[in-house]
PDB file of N, CA and C in Angstrom:
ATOM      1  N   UNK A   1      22.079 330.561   5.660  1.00  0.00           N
ATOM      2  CA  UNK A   1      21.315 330.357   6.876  1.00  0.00           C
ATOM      3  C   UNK A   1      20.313 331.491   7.111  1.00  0.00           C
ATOM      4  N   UNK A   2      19.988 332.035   6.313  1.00  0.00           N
ATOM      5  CA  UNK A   2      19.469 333.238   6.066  1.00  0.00           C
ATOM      6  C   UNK A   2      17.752 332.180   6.833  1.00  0.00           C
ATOM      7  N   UNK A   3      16.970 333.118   7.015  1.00  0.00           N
ATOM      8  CA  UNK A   3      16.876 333.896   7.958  1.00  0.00           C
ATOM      9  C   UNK A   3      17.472 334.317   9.296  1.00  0.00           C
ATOM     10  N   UNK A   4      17.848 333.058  10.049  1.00  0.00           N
ATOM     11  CA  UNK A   4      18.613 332.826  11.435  1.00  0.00           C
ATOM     12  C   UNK A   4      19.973 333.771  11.308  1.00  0.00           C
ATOM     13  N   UNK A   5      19.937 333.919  10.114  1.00  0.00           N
ATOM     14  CA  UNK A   5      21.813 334.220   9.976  1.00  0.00           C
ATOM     15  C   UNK A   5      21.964 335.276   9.084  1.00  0.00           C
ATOM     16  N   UNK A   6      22.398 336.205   8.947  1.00  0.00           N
ATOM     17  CA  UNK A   6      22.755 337.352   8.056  1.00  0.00           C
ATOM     18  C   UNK A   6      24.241 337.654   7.831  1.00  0.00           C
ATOM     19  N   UNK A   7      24.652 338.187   6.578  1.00  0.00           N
ATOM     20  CA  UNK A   7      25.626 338.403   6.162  1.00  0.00           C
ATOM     21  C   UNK A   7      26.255 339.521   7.083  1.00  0.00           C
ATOM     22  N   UNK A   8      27.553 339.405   7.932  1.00  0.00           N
ATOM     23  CA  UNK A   8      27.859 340.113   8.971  1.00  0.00           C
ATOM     24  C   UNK A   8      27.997 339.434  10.162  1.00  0.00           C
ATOM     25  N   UNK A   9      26.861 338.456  10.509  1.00  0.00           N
ATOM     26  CA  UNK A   9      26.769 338.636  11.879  1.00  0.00           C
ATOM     27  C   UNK A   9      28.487 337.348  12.344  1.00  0.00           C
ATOM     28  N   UNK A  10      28.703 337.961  13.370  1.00  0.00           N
ATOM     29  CA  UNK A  10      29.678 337.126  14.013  1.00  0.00           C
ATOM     30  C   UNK A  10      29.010 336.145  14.997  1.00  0.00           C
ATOM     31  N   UNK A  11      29.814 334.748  15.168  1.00  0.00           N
ATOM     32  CA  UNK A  11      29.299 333.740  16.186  1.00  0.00           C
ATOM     33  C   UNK A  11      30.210 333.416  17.252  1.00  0.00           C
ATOM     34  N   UNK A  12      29.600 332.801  18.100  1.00  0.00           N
ATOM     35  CA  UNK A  12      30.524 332.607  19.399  1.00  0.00           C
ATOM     36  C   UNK A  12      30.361 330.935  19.197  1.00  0.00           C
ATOM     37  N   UNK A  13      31.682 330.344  18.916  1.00  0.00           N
ATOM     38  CA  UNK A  13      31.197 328.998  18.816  1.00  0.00           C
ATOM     39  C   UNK A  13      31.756 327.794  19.714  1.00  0.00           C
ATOM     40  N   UNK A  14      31.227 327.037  20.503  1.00  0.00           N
ATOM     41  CA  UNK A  14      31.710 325.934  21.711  1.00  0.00           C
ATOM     42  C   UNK A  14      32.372 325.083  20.832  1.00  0.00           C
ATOM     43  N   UNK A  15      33.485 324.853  20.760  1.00  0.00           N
ATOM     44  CA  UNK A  15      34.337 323.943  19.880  1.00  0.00           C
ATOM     45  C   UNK A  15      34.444 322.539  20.708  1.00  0.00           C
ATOM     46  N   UNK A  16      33.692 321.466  20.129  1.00  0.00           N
ATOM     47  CA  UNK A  16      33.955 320.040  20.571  1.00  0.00           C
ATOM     48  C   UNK A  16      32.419 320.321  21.258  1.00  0.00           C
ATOM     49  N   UNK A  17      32.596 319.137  22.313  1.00  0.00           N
ATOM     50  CA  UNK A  17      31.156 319.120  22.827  1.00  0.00           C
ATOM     51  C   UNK A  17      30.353 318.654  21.989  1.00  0.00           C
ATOM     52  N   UNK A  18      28.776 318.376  22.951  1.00  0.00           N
ATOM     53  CA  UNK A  18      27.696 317.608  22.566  1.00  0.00           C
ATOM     54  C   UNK A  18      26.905 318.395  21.458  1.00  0.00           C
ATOM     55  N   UNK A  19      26.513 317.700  20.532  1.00  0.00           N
ATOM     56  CA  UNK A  19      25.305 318.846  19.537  1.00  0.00           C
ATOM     57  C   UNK A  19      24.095 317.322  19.265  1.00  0.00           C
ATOM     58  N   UNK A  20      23.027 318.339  19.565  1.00  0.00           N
ATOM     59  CA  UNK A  20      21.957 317.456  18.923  1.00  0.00           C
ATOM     60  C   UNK A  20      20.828 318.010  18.126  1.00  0.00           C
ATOM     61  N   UNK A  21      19.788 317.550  17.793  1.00  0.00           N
ATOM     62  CA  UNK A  21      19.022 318.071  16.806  1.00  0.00           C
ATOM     63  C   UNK A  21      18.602 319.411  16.972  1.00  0.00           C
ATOM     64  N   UNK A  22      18.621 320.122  15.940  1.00  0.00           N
ATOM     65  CA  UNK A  22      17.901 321.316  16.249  1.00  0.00           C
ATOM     66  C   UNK A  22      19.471 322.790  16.691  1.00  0.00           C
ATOM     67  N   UNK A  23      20.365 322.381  17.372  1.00  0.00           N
ATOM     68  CA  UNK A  23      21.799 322.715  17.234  1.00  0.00           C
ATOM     69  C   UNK A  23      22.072 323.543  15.552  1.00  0.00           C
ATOM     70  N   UNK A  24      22.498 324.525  15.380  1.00  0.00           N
ATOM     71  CA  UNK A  24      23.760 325.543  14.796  1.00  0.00           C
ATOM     72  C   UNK A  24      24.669 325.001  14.636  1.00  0.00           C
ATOM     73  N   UNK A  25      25.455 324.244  13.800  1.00  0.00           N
ATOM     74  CA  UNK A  25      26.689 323.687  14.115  1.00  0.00           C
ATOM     75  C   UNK A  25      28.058 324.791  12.995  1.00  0.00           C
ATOM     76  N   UNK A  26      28.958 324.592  13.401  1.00  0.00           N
ATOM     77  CA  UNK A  26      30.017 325.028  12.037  1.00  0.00           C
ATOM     78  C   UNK A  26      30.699 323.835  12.096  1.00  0.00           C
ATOM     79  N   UNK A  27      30.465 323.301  10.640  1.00  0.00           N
ATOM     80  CA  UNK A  27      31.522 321.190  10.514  1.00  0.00           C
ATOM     81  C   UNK A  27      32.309 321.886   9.032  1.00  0.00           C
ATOM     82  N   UNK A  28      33.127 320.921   8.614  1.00  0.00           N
ATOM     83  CA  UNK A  28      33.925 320.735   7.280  1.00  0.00           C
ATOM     84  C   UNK A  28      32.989 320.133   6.340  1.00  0.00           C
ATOM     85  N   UNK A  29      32.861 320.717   5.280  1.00  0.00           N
ATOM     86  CA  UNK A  29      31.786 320.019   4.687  1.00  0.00           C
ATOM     87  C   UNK A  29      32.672 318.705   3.968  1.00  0.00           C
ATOM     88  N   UNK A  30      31.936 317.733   3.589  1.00  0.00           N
ATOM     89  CA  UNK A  30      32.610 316.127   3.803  1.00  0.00           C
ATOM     90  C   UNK A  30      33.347 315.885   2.654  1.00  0.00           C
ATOM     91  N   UNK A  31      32.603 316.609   1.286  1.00  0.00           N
ATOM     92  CA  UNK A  31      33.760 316.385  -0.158  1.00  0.00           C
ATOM     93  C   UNK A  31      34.382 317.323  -0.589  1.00  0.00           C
ATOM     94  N   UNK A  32      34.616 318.608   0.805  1.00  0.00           N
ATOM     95  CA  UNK A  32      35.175 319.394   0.444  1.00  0.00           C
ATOM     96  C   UNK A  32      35.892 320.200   1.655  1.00  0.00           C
ATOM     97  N   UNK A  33      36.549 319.308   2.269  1.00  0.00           N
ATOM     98  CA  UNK A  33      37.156 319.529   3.871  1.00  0.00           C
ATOM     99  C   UNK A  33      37.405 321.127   3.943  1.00  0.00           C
ATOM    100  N   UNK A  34      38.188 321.440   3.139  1.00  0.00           N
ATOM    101  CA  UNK A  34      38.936 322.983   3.273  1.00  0.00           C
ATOM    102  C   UNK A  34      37.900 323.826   3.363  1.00  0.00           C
ATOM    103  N   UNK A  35      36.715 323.643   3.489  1.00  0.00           N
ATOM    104  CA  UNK A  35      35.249 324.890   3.752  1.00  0.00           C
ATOM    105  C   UNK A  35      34.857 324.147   4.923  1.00  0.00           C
ATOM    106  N   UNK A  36      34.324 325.150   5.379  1.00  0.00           N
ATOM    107  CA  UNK A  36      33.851 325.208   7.266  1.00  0.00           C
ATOM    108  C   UNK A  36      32.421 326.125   6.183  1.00  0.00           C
ATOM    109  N   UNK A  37      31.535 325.327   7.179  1.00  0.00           N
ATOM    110  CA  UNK A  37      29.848 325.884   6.791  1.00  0.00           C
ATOM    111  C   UNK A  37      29.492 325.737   8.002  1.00  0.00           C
ATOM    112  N   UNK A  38      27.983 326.234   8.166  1.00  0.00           N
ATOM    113  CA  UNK A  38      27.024 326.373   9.295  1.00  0.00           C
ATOM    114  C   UNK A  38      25.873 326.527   9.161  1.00  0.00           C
ATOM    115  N   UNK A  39      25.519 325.034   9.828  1.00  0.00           N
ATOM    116  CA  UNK A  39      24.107 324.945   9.157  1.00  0.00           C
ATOM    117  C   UNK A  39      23.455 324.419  10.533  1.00  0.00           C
ATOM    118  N   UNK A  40      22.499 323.685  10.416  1.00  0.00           N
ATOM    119  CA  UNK A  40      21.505 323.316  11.713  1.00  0.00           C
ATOM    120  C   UNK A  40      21.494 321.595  11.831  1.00  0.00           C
ATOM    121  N   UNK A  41      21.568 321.273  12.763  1.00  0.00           N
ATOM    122  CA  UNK A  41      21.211 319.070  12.955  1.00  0.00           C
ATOM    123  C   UNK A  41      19.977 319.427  12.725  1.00  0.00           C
ATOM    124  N   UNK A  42      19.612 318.549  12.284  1.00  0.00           N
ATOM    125  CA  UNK A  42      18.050 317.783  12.110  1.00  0.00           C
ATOM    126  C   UNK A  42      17.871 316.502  12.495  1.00  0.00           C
ATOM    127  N   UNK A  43      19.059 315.681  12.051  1.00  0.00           N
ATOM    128  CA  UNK A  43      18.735 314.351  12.788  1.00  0.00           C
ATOM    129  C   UNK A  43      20.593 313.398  12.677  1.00  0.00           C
ATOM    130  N   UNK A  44      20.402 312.852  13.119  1.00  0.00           N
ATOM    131  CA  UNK A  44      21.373 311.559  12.958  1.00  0.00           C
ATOM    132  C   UNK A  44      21.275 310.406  12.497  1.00  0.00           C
ATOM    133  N   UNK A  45      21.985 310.101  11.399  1.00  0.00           N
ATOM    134  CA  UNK A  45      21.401 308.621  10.530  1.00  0.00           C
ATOM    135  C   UNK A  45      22.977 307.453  11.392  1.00  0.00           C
ATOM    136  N   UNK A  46      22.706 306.067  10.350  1.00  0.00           N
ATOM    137  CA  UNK A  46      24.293 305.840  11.262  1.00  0.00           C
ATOM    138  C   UNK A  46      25.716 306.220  10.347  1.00  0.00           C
ATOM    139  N   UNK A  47      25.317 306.923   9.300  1.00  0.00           N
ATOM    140  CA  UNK A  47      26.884 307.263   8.706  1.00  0.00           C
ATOM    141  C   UNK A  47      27.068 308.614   9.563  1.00  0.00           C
ATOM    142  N   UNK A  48      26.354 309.636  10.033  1.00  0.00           N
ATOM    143  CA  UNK A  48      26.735 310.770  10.412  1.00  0.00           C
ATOM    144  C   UNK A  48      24.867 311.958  10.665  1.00  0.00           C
ATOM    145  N   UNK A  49      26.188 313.153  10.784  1.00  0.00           N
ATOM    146  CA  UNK A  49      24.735 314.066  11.353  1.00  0.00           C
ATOM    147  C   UNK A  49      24.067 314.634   9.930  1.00  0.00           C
ATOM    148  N   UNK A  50      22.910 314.909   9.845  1.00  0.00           N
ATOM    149  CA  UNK A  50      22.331 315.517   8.775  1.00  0.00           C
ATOM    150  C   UNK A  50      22.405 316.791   8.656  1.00  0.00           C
ATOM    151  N   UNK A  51      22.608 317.473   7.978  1.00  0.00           N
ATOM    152  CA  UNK A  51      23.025 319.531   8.165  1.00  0.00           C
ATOM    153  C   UNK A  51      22.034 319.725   7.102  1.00  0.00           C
ATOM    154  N   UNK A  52      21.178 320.835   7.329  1.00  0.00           N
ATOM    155  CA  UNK A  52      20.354 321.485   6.578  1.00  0.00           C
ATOM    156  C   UNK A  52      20.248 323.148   7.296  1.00  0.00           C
ATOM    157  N   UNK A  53      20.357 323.876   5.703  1.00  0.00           N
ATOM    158  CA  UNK A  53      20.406 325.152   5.940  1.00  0.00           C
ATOM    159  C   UNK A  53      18.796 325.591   6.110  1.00  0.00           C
ATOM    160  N   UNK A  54      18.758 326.841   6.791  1.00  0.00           N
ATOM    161  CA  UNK A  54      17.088 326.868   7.313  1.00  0.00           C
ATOM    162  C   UNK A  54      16.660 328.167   5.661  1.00  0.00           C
ATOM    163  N   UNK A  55      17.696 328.040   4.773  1.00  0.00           N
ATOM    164  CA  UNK A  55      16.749 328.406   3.407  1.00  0.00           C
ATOM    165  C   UNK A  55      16.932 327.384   2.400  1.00  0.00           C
ATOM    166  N   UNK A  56      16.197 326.617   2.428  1.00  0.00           N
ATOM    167  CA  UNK A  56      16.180 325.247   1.428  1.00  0.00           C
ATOM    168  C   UNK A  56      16.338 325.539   0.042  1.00  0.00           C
ATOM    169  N   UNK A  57      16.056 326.595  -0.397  1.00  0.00           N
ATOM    170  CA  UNK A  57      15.707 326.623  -1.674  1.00  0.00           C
ATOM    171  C   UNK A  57      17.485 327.400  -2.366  1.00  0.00           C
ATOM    172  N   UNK A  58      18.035 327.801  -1.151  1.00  0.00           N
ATOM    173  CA  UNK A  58      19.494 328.466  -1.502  1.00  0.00           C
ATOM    174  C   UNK A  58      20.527 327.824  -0.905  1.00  0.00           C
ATOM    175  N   UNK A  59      20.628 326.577   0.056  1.00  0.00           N
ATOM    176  CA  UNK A  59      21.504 326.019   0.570  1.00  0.00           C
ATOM    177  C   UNK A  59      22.174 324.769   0.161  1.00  0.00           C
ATOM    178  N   UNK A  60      23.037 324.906   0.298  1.00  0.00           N
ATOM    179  CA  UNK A  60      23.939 323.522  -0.101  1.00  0.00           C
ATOM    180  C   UNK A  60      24.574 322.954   1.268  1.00  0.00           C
ATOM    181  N   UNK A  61      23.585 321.695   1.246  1.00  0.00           N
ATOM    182  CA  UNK A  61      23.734 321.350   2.889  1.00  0.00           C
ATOM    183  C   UNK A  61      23.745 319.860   2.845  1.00  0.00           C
ATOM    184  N   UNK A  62      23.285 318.402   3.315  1.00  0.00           N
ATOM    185  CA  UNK A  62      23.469 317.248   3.262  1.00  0.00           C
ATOM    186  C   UNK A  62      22.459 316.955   2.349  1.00  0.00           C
ATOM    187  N   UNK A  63      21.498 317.420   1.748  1.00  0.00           N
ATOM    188  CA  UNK A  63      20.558 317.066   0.688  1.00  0.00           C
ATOM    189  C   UNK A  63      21.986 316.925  -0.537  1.00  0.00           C
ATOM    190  N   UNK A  64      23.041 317.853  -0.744  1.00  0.00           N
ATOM    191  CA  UNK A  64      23.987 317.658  -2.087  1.00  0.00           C
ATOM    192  C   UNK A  64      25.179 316.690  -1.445  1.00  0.00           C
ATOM    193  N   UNK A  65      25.721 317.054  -0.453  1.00  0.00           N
ATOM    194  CA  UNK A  65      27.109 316.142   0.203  1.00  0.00           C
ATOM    195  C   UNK A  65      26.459 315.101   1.569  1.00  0.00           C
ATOM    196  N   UNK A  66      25.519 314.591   1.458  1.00  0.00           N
ATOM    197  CA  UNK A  66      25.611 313.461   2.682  1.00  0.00           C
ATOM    198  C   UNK A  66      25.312 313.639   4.319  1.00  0.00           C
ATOM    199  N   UNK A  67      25.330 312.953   4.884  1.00  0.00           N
ATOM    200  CA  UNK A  67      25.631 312.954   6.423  1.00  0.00           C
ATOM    201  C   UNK A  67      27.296 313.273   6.434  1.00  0.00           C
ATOM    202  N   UNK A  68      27.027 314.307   7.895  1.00  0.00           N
ATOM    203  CA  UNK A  68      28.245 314.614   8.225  1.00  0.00           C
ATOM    204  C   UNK A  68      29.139 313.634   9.619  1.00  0.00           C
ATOM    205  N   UNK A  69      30.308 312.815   9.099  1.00  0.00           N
ATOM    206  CA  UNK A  69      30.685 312.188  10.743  1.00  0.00           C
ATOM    207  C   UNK A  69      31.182 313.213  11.688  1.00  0.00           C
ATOM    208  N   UNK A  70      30.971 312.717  13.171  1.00  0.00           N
ATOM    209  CA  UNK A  70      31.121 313.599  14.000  1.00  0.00           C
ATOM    210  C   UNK A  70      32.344 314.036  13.962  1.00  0.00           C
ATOM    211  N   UNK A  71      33.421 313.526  13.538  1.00  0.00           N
ATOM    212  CA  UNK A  71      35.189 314.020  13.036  1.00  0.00           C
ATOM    213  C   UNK A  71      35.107 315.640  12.524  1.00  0.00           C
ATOM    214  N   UNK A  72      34.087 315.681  11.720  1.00  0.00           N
ATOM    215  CA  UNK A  72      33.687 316.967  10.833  1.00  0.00           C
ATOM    216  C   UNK A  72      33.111 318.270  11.470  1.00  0.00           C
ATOM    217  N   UNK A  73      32.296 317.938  12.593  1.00  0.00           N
ATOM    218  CA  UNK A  73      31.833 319.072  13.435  1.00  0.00           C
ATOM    219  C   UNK A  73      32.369 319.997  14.550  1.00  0.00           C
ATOM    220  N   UNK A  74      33.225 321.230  13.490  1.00  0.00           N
ATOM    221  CA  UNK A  74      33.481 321.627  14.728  1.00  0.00           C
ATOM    222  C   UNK A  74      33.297 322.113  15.883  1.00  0.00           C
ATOM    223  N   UNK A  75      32.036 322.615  16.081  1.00  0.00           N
ATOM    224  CA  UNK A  75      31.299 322.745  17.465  1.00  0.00           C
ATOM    225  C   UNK A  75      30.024 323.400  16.846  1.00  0.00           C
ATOM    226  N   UNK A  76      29.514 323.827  17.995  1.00  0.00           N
ATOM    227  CA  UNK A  76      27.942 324.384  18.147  1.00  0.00           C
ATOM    228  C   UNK A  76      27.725 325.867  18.508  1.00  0.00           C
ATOM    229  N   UNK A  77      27.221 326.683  18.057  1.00  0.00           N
ATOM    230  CA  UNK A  77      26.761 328.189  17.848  1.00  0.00           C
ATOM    231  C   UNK A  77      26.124 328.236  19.054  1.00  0.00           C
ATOM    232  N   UNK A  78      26.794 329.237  19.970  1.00  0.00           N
ATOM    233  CA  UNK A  78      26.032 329.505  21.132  1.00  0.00           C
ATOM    234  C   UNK A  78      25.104 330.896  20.935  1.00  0.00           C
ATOM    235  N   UNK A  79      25.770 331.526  20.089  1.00  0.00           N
ATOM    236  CA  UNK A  79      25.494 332.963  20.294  1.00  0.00           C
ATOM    237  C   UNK A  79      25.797 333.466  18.897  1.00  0.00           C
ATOM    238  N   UNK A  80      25.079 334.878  18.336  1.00  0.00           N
ATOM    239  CA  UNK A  80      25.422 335.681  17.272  1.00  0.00           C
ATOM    240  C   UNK A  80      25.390 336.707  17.564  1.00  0.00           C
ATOM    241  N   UNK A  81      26.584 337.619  16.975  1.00  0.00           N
ATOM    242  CA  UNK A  81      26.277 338.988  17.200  1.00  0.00           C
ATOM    243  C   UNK A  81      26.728 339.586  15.942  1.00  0.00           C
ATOM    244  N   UNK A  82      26.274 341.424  16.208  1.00  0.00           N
ATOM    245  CA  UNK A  82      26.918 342.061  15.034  1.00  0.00           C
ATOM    246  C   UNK A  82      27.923 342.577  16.001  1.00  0.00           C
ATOM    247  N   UNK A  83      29.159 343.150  15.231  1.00  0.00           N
ATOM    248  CA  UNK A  83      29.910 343.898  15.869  1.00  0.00           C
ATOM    249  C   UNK A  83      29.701 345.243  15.972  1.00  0.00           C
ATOM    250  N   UNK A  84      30.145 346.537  16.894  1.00  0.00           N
ATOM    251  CA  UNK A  84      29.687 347.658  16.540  1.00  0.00           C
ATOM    252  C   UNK A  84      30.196 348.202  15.383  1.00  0.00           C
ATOM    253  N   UNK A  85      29.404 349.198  14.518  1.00  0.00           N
ATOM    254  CA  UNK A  85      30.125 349.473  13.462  1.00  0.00           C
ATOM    255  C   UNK A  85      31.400 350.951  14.007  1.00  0.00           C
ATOM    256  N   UNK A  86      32.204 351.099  13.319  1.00  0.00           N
ATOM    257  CA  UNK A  86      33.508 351.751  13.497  1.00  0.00           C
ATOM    258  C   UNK A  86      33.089 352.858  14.437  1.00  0.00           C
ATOM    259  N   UNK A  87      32.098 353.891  13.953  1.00  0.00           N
ATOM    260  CA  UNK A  87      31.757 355.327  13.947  1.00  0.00           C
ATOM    261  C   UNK A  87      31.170 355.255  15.489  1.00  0.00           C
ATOM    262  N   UNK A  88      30.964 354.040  16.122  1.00  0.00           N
ATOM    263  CA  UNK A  88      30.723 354.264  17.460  1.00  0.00           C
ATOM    264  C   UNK A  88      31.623 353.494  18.507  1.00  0.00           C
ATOM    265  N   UNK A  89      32.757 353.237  17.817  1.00  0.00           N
ATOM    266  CA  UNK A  89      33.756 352.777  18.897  1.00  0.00           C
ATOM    267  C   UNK A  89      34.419 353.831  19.267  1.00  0.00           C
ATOM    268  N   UNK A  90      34.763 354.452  20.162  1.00  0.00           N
ATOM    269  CA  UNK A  90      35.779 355.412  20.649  1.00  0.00           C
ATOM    270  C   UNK A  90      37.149 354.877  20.136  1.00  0.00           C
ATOM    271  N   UNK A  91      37.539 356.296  20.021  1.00  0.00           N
ATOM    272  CA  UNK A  91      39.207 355.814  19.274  1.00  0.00           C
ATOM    273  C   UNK A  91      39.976 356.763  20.512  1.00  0.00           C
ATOM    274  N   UNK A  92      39.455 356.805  21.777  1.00  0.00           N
ATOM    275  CA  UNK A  92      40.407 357.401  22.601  1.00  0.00           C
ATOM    276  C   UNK A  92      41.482 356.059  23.272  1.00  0.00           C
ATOM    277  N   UNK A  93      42.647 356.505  22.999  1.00  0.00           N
ATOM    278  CA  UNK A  93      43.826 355.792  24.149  1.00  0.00           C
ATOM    279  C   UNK A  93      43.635 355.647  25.758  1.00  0.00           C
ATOM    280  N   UNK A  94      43.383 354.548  26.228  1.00  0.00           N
ATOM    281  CA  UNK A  94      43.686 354.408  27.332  1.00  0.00           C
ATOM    282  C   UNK A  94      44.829 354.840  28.178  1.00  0.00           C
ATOM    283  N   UNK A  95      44.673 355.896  29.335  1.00  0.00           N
ATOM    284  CA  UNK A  95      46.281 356.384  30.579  1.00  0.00           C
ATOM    285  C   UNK A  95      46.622 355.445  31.063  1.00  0.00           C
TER     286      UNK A  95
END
């Protein structure tokens, strides 16, 4: 998902709920349930949603596995963050 997305960043994700085009989603990818990916809607056909990663030329998204049914999506990306790195979290104990 590179540009939108970098190696690191953490997401905050609305599990269930509405997603429509243009939506972040994290779904099961369809011939290969046991992987969770995250990619973007683009559209809805009637077998399912279309997922495309926003680097075409490096993603494996519904151009290789299909429309995704809505069974598969587990929610929608509200938010990304990085976490702080170690060296600026305080390691003092709370009294």
């Amino acid at each position: 998902m590179l540009p939108t997305l970098s190696p690191g960043d953490w997401l905050l994700v609305r599990v269930g709920g509405r997603v429509r085009p243009g939506d972040v989603v994290v779904a099961h990818r369809p011939d290969r349930r046991e992987l969770r990916l995250v990619k973007r809607i683009t559209h809805r056909d009637p077998e399912g949603w279309w997922l495309e990663g926003d680097n075409p030329a490096a993603s494996h998204d519904s151009w290789t596995f299909g429309p995704v049914p809505d069974e598969l999506i587990v929610g929608r990306v509200l938010l990304r963050y990085r976490p702080l790195p170690p060296s600026t979290v305080s390691r003092r104990r709370a009294r």
